[in-house]
Protein backbone atom coordinates (compact mmCIF):
# COMPACT_ATOMS: atom_id res chain seq x y z
CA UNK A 1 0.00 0.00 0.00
CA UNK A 2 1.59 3.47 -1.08
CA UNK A 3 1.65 6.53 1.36
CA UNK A 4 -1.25 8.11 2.54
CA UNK A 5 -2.40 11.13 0.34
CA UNK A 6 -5.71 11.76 2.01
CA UNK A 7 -5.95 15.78 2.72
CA UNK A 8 -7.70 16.65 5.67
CA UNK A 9 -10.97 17.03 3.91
CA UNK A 10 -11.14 13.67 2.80
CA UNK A 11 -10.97 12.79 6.61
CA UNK A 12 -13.94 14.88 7.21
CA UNK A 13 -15.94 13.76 4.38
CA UNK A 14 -14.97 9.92 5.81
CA UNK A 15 -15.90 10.90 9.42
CA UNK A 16 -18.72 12.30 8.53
CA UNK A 17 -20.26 9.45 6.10
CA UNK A 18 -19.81 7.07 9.50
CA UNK A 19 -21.70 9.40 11.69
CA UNK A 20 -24.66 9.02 9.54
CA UNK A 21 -24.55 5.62 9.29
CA UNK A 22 -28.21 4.00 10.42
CA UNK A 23 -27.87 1.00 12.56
CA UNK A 24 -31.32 0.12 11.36
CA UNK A 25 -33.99 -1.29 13.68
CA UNK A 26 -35.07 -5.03 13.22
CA UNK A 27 -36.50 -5.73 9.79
CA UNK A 28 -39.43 -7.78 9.58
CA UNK A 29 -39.96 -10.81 6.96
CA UNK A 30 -42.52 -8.84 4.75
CA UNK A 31 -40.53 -5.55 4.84
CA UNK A 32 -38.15 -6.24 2.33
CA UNK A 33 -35.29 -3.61 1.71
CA UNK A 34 -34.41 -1.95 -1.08
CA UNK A 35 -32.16 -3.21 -3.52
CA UNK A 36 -29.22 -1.08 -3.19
CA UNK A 37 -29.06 -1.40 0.93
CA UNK A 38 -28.15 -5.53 0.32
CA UNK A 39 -24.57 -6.82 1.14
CA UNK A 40 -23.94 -10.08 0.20
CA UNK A 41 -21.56 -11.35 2.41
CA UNK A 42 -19.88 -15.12 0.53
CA UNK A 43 -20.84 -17.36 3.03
CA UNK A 44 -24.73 -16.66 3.46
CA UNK A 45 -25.01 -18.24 0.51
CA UNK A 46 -25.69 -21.46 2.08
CA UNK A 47 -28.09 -19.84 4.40
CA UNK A 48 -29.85 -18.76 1.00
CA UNK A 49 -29.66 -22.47 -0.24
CA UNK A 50 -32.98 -23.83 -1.48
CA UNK A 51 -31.83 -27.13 -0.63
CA UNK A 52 -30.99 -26.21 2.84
CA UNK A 53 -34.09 -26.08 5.51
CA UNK A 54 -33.10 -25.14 8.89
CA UNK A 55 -30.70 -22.20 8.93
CA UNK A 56 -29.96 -21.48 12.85
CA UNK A 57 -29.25 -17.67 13.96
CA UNK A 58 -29.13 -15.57 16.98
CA UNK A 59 -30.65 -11.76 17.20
CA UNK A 60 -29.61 -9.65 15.00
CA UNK A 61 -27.92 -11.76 12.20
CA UNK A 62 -30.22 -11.46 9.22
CA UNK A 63 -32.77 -13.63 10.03
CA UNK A 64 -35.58 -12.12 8.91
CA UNK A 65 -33.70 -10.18 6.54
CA UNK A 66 -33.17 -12.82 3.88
CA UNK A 67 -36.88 -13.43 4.76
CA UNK A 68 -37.58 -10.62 3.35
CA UNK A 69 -34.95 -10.68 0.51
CA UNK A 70 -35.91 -14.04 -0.81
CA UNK A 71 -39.69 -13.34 -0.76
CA UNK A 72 -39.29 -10.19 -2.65
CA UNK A 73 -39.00 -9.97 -6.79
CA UNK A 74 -36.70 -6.80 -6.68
CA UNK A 75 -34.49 -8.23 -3.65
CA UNK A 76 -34.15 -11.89 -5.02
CA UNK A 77 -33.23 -10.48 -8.03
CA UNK A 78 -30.34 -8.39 -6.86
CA UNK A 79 -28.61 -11.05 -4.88
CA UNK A 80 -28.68 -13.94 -7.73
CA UNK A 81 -26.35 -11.75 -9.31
CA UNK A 82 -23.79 -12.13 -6.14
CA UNK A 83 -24.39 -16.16 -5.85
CA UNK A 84 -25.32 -17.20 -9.26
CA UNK A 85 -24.58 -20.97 -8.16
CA UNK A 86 -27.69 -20.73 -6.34
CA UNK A 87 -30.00 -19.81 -9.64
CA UNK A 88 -32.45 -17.85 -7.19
CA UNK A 89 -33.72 -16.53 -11.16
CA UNK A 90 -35.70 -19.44 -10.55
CA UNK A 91 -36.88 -19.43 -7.18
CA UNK A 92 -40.50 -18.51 -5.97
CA UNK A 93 -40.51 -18.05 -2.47
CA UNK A 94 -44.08 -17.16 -0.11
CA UNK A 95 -43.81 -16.48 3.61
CA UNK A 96 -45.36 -19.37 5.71
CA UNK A 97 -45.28 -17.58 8.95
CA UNK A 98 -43.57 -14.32 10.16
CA UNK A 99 -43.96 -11.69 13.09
CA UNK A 100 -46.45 -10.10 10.88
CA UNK A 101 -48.62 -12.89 10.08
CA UNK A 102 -52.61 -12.36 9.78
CA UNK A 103 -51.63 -8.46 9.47
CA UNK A 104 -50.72 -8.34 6.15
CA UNK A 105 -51.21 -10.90 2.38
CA UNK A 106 -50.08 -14.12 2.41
CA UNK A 107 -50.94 -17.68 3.07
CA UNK A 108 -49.38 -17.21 6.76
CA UNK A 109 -51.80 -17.66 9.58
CA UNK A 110 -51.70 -15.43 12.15
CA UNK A 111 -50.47 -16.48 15.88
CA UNK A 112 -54.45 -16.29 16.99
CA UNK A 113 -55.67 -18.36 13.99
CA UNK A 114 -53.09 -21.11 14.77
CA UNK A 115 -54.08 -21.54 18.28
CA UNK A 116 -57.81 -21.52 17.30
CA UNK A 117 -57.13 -24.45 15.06
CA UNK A 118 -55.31 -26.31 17.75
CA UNK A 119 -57.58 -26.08 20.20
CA UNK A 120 -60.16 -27.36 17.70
CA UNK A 121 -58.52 -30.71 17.60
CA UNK A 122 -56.41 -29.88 13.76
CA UNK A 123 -52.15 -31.04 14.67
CA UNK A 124 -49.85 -28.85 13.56
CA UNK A 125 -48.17 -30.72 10.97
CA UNK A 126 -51.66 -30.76 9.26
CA UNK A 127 -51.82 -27.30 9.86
CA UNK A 128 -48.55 -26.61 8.02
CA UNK A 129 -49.45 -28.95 5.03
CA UNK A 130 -52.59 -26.74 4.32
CA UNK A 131 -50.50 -23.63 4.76
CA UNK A 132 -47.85 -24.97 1.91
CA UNK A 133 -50.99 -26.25 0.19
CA UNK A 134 -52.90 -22.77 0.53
CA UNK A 135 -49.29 -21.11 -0.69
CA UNK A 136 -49.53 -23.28 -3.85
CA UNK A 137 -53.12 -23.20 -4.91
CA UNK A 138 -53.67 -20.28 -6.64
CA UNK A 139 -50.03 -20.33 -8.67
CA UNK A 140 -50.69 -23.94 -9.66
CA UNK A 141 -54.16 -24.02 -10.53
CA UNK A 142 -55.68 -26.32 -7.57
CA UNK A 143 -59.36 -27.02 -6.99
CA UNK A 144 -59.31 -26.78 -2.42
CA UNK A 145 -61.16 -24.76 0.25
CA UNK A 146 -59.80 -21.44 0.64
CA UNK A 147 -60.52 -20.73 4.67
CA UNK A 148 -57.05 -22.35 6.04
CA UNK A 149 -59.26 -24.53 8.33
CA UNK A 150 -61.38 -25.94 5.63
CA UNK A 151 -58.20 -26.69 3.89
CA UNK A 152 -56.81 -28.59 6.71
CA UNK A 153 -60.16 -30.45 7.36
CA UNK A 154 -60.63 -31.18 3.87
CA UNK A 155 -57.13 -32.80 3.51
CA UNK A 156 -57.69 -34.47 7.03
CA UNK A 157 -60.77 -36.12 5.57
CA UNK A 158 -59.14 -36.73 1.64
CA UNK A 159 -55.70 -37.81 2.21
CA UNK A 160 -55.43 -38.70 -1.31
CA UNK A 161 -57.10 -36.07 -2.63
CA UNK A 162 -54.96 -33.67 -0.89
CA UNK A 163 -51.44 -35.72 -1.62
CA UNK A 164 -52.18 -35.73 -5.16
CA UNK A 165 -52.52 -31.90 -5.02
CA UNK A 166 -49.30 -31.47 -3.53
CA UNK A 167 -48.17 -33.85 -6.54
CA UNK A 168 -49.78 -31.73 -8.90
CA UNK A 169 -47.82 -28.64 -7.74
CA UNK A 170 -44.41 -30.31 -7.41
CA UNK A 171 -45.13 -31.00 -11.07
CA UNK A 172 -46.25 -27.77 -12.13
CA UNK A 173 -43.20 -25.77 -10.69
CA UNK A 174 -40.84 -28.94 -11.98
CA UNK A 175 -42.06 -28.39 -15.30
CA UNK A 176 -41.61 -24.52 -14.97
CA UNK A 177 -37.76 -25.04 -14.22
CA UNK A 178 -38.75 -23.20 -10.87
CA UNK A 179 -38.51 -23.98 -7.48
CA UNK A 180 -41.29 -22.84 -4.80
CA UNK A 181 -39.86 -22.19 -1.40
CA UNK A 182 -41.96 -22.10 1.95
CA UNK A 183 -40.29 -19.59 4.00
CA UNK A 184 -41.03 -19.90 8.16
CA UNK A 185 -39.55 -16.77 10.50
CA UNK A 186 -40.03 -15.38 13.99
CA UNK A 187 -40.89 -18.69 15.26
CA UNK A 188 -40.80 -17.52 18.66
CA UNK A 189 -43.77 -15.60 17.61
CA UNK A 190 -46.28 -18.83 16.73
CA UNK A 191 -47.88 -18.55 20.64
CA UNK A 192 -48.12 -17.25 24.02
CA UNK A 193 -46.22 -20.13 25.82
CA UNK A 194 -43.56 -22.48 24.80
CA UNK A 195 -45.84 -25.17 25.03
CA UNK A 196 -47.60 -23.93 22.05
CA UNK A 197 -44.57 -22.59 20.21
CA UNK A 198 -42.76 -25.72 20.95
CA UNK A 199 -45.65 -28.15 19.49
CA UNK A 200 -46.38 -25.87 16.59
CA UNK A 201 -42.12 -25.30 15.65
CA UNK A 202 -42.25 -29.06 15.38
CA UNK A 203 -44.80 -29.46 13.07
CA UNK A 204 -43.19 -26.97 10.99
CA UNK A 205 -39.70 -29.08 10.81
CA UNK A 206 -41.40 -31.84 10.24
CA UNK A 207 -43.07 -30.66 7.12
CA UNK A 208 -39.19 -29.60 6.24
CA UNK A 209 -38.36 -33.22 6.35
CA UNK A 210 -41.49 -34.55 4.19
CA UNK A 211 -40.72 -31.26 1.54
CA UNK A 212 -37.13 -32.81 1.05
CA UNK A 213 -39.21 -35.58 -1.25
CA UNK A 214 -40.70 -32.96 -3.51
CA UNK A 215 -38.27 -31.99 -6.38
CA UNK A 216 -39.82 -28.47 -7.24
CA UNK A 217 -41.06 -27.76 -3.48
CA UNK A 218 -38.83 -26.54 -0.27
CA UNK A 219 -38.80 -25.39 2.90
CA UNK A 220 -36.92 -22.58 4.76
CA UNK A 221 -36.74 -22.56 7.95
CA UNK A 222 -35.05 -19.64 10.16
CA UNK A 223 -34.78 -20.66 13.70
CA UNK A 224 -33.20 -18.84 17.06
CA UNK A 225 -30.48 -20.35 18.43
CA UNK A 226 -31.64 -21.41 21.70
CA UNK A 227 -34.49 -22.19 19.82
CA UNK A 228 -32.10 -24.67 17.75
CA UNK A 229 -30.77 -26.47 21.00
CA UNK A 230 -33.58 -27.58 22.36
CA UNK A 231 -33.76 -31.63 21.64
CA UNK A 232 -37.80 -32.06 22.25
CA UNK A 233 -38.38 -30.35 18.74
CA UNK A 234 -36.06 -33.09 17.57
CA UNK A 235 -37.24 -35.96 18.54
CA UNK A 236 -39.64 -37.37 15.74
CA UNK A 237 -38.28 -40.14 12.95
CA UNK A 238 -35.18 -39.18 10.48
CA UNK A 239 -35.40 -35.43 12.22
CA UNK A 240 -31.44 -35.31 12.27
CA UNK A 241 -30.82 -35.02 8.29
CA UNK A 242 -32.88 -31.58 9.27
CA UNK A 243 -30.79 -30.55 11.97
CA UNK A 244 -27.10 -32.19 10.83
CA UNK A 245 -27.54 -30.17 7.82
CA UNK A 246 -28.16 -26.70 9.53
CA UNK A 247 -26.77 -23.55 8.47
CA UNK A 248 -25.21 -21.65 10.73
CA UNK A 249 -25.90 -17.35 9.99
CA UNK A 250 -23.05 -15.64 11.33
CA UNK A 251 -21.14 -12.73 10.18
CA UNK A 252 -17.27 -13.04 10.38
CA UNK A 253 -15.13 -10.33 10.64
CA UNK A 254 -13.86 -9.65 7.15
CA UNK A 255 -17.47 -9.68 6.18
CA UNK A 256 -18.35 -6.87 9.01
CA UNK A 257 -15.81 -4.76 7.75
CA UNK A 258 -16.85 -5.56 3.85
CA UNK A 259 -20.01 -4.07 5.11
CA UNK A 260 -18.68 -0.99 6.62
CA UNK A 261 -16.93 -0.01 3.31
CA UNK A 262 -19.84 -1.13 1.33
CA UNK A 263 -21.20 1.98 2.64
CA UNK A 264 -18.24 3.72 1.52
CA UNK A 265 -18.68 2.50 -1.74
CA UNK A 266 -22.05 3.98 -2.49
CA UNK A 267 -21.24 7.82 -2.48
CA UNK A 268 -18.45 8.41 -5.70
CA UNK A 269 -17.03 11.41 -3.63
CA UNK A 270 -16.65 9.17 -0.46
CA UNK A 271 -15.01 6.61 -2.71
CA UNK A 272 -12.37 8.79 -4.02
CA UNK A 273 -11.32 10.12 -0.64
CA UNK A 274 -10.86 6.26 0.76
CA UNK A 275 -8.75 5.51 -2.71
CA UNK A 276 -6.54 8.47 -1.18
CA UNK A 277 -6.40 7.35 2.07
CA UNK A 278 -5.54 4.28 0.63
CA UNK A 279 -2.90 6.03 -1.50
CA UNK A 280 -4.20 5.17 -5.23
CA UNK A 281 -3.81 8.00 -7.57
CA UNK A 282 -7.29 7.56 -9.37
CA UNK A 283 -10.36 6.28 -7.98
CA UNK A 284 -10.81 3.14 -10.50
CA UNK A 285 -7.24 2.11 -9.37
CA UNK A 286 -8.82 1.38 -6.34
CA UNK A 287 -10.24 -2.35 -6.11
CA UNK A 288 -13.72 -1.98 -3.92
CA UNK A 289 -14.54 -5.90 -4.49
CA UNK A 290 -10.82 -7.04 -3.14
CA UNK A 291 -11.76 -4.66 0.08
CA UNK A 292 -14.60 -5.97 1.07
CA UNK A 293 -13.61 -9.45 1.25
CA UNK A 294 -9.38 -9.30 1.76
CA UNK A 295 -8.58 -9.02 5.30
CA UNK A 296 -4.95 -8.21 5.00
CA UNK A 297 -5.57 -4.87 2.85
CA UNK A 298 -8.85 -4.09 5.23
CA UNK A 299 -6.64 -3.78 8.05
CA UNK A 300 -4.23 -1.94 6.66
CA UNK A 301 -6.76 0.41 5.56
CA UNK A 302 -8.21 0.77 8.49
CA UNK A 303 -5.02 1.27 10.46
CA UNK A 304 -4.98 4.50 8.28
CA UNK A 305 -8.86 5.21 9.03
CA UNK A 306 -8.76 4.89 12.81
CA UNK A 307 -4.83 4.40 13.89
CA UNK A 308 -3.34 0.96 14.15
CA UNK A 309 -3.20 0.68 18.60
CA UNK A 310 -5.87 0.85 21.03
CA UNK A 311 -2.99 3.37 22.96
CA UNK A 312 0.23 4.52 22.64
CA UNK A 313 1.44 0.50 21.72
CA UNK A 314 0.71 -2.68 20.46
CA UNK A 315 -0.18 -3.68 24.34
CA UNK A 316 -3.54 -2.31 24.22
CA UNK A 317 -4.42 -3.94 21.22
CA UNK A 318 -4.77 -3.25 17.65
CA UNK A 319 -8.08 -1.46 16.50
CA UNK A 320 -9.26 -3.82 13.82
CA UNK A 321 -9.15 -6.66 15.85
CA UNK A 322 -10.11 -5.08 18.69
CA UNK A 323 -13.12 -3.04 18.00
CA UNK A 324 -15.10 -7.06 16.42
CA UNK A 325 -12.69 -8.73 19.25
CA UNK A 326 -15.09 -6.64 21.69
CA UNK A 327 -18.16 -6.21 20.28
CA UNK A 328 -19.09 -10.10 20.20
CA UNK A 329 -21.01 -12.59 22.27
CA UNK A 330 -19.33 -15.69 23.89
CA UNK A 331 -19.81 -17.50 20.48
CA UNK A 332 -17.42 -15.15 18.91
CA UNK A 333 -19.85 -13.62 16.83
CA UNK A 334 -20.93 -9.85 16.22
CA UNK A 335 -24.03 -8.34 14.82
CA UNK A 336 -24.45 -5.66 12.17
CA UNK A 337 -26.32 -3.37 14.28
CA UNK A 338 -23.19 -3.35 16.78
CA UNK A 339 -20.72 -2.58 14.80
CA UNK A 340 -21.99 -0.36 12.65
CA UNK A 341 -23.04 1.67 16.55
CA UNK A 342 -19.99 1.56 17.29
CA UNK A 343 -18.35 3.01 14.04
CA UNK A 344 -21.26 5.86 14.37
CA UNK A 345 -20.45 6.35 17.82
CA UNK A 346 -16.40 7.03 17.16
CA UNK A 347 -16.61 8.98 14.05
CA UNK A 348 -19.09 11.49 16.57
CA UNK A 349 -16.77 11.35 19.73
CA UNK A 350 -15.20 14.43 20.64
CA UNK A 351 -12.19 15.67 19.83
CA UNK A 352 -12.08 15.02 17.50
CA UNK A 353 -9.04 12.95 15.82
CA UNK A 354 -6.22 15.30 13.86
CA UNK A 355 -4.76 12.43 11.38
CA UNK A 356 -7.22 9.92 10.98
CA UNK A 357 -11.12 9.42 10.60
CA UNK A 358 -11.53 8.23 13.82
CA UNK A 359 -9.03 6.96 16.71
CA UNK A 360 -9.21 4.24 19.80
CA UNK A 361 -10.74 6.62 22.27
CA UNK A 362 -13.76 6.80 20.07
CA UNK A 363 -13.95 2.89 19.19
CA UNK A 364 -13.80 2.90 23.21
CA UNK A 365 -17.19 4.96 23.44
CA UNK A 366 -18.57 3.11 20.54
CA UNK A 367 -18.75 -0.15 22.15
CA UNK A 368 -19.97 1.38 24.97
CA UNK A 369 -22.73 2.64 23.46
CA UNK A 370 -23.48 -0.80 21.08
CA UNK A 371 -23.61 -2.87 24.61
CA UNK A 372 -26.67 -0.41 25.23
CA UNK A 373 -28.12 -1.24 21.70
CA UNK A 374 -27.28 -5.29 21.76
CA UNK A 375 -28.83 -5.52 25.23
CA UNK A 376 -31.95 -3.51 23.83
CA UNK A 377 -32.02 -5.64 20.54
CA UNK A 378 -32.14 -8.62 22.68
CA UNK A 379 -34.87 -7.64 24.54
CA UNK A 380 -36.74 -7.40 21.68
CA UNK A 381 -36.58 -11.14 21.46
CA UNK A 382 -35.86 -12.14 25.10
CA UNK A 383 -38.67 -9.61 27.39
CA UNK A 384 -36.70 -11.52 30.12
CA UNK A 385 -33.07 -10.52 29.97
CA UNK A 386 -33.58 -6.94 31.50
CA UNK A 387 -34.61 -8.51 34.80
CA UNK A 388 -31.89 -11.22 34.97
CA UNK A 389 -28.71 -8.49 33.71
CA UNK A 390 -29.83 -6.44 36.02
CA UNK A 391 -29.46 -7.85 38.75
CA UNK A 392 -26.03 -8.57 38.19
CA UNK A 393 -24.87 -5.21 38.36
CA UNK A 394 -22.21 -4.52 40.70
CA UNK A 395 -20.90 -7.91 39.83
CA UNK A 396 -17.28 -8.58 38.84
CA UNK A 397 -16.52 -11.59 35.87
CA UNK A 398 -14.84 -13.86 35.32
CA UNK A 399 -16.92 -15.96 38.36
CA UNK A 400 -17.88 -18.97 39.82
CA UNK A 401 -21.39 -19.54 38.41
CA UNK A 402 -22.63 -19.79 41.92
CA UNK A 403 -21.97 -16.22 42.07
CA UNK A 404 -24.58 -15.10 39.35
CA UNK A 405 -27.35 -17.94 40.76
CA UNK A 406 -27.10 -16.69 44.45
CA UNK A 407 -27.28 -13.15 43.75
CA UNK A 408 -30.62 -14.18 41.29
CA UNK A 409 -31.74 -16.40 44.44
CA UNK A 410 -31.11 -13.15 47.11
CA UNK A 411 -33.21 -10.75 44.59
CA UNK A 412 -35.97 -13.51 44.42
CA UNK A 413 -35.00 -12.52 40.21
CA UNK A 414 -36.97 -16.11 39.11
CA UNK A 415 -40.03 -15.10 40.83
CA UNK A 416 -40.18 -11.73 39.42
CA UNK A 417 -39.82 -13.59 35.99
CA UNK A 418 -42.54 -15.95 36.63
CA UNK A 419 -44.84 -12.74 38.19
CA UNK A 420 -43.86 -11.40 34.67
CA UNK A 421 -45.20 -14.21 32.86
CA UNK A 422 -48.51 -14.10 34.39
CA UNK A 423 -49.38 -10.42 34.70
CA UNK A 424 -47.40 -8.74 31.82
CA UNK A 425 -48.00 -12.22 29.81
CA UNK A 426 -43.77 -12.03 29.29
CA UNK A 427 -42.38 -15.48 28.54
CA UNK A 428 -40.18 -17.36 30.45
CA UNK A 429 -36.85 -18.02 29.52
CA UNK A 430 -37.54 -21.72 27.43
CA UNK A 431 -34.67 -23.25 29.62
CA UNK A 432 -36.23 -22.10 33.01
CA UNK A 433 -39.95 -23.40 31.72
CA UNK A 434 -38.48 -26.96 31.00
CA UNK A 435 -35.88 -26.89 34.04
CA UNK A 436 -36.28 -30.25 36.03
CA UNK A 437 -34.16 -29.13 38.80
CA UNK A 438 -32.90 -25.77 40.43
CA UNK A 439 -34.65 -22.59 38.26
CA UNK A 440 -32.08 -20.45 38.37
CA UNK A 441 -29.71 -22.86 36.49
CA UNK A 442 -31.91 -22.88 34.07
CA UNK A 443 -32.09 -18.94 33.60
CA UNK A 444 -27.84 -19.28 33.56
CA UNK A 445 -28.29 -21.69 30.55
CA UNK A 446 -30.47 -19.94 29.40
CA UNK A 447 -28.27 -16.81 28.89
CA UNK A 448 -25.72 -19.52 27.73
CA UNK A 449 -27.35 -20.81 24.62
CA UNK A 450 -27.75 -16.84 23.49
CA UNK A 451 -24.06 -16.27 23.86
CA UNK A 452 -24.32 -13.78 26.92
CA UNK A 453 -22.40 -16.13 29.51
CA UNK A 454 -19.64 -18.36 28.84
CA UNK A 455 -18.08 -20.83 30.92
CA UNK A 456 -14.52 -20.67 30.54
CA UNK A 457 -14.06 -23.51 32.61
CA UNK A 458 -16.38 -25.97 34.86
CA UNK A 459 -16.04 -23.69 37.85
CA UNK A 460 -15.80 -20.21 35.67
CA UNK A 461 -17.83 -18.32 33.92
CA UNK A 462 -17.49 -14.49 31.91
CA UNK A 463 -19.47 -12.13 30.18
CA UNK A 464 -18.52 -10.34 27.15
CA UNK A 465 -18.06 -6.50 27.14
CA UNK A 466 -21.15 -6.43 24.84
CA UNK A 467 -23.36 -7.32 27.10
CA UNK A 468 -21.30 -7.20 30.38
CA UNK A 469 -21.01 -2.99 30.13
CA UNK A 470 -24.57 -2.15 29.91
CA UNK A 471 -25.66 -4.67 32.57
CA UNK A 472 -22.48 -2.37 34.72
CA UNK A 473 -20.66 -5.63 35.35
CA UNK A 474 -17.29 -5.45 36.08
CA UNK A 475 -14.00 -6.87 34.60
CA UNK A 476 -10.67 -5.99 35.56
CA UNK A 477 -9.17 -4.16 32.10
CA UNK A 478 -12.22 -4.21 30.46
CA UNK A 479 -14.30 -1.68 28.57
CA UNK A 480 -16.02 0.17 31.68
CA UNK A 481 -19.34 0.30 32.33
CA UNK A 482 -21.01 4.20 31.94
CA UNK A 483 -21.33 5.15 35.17
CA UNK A 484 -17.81 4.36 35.64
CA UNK A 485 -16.89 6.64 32.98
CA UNK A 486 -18.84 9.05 34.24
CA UNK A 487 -20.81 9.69 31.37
């Protein structure tokens, strides 16, 4: 990489395209976004995989974001393009459930119509096969009720009837070169208690499994994490080609960075004053496509954006690894929304940096202030967390995991959660409703399978600064919580 040439308004034009960066707030499946705001990071192509069912994420991934991408005309078509191997040209996609179900078109029920038809006797795989059978109808030309409980009776009643439809359509798109995918999200959303969500989830992976026999005809399924661990929605015939074949969404760190100068890319007059930074002479010397996926020339390129130390020396850490390094949960990964917090956050933190865009002092703040927003983005999913970090505060990590259960059992923290669950109707944490033994356990796996608490050993257990900061839990040399900042 040649010398810097960047002048000093090519810094501000750089600082100031980060502090309007928009974290975004969670997308839902039928909210699709617009063409030009999709990144396409290499390996979500397998999450994107027709011929994949069950791809397993935690908040804030993308979940419902390829939802929304794959059900969409305008969407699908701008990412076949990035993973042509895939030939989503050819793919038909129709939401089977999603946070929004009932509230807007679409074959998928709504959260009140599904228990209605369970409590009047229908089982949810049944359910599921009239959804897929509802999706198809109209498209392929089939003669069926048009109520979703008619359809469900009526194929209860006419097995054959109702098998040779589902024949008919695997035919119709098969002859069409297409494929028609079944797309499930927010499955946390399908009831009011686990019970429910936990009887209707398996019906939904089992129709997964019986979809792998069509040809033209698949499922998707987009499932939480914790969600993905728990072995009673497993535990029907053949369900482990389903769940051995999972997809993991994550975002690595090369990608995460791709993504921040993606957002570079957009704006020619931003573009130019990165290619200076990065010391090319002309803008289309400048390779955009070997930045966004190289890591070696994204770190030297953001040495010259933000410095290379988190100090005066290599002791403190260097900022590229550092700033992901801190920002993620136990299971090493780090959300969009977070990092792209934290890069708004530094390029707004005061002073304001002399010789680069932004500097460590700033990357400091800016995880501070993404711990705020990952805690808050995981409440959307998890009402329970607030009450369970919370009274942690004050503690200090790494811990005996007896340390985080007694302070839960002096607070009385499971009984507020359970007072929660009947008054506010708030869930329970899915580990604590199936404990067999001690609750609180429970609520400390539970925090476990969401990447919030790791055990480092059998007798220790640590919280990431992501989460640990805004809960103001303490770690020797860590990031430090606000109020020990004294922000």
């Amino acid at each position: 990489m040649k010398e810097a040439r960047a002048t000093s308004r090519d810094l501000f034009t750089l600082r100031e395209t980060l502090a309007r960066l928009e974290p975004g707030a969670a997308r839902q499946a039928n909210d699709p976004p617009k063409p030009e705001e999709i990144f396409t990071p290499p390996l979500h192509a397998y999450a994107l995989d027709p011929q994949r069912a069950l791809v397993v994420g935690n908040r804030g991934v993308g979940k419902s974001f390829w939802s929304a991408v794959l059900t969409d005309d305008a969407a699908l078509g701008k990412i076949a393009v990035a993973y042509p191997r895939l030939r989503l040209t050819q793919v038909k996609a129709v939401l089977g459930f999603h946070e929004a179900a009932g509230k807007s078109d679409g074959p998928a029920p709504s959260a009140v119509n599904l228990g209605h038809l369970l409590k009047g006797g229908l089982k949810p795989e049944s359910i599921w096969r009239g959804v897929l059978l509802n999706a198809v109808r109209v498209e392929a030309q089939l003669q069926a009720p048009t109520t979703l409980g008619d359809l469900v009776r009526w194929m209860d009643v006419n097995p054959e009837g109702s098998e040779s439809a589902l024949r008919a359509a695997d035919q119709y798109f098969q002859t069409r070169d297409k494929i028609f995918l079944l797309v499930f999200d927010a499955l946390d959303r399908l009831g009011d208690d686990w019970g429910v969500i936990t009887e209707l989830t398996e019906g939904i992976l089992r129709l997964a499994l019986d979809m792998r026999g069509f040809r033209a005809m698949k499922a998707k399924v987009f499932i939480r994490t914790d969600q993905s661990k728990d072995d009673s929605l497993f535990r029907f015939a053949d369900a482990s080609k389903i769940r051995t074949d999972a997809v993991k969404l994550t975002w690595r760190r090369t990608e995460l960075f791709g993504l921040m100068y993606n957002y570079f890319r957009q704006e020619i007059s931003c573009s130019a004053s990165l290619a200076r930074l990065y010391g090319a002479e002309i803008l289309s010397d400048f390779d955009f496509d070997l930045l966004e996926k190289e890591e070696t020339v994204q770190q030297q390129l953001f040495y010259r954006l933000a410095g290379e130390f988190m100090g005066a020396s290599a002791k403190q850490g260097r900022t590229y690894t550092w700033l992901h390094d801190h920002l993620a949960d136990t299971f090493g990964e780090t959300s969009p929304r977070s990092f792209i917090t934290a890069l708004r956050t530094a390029a707004m933190h005061t002073p304001l940096p002399q010789t680069t865009v932004i500097d460590y002092q700033g990357i400091r703040a800016g995880v501070q202030d993404a711990s705020g927003v990952r805690v808050e983005q995981l409440k959307e999913d998890y009402d329970w967390i607030e009450i369970a970090m919370k009274a942690l505060s004050g503690l200090q990590v790494p811990c005996d995991p007896s340390t985080f259960i007694a302070r839960w059992k002096e607070i009385g923290t499971v009984a507020a959660l359970r007072k929660g669950a009947e008054v506010e109707a708030r869930r329970m944490p899915l580990e604590v409703s199936k404990a067999a033994g001690i609750a609180e356990d429970g609520l400390l796996d539970a925090l476990s399978n969401i990447g919030v608490v790791e055990y480092r050993t059998n007798i220790r257990i640590n919280m990431p600064d992501i989460f640990r900061v805004a809960a103001g839990i303490k770690r020797r040399g860590g990031v430090r919580p606000p109020s020990a900042r004294g922000d």
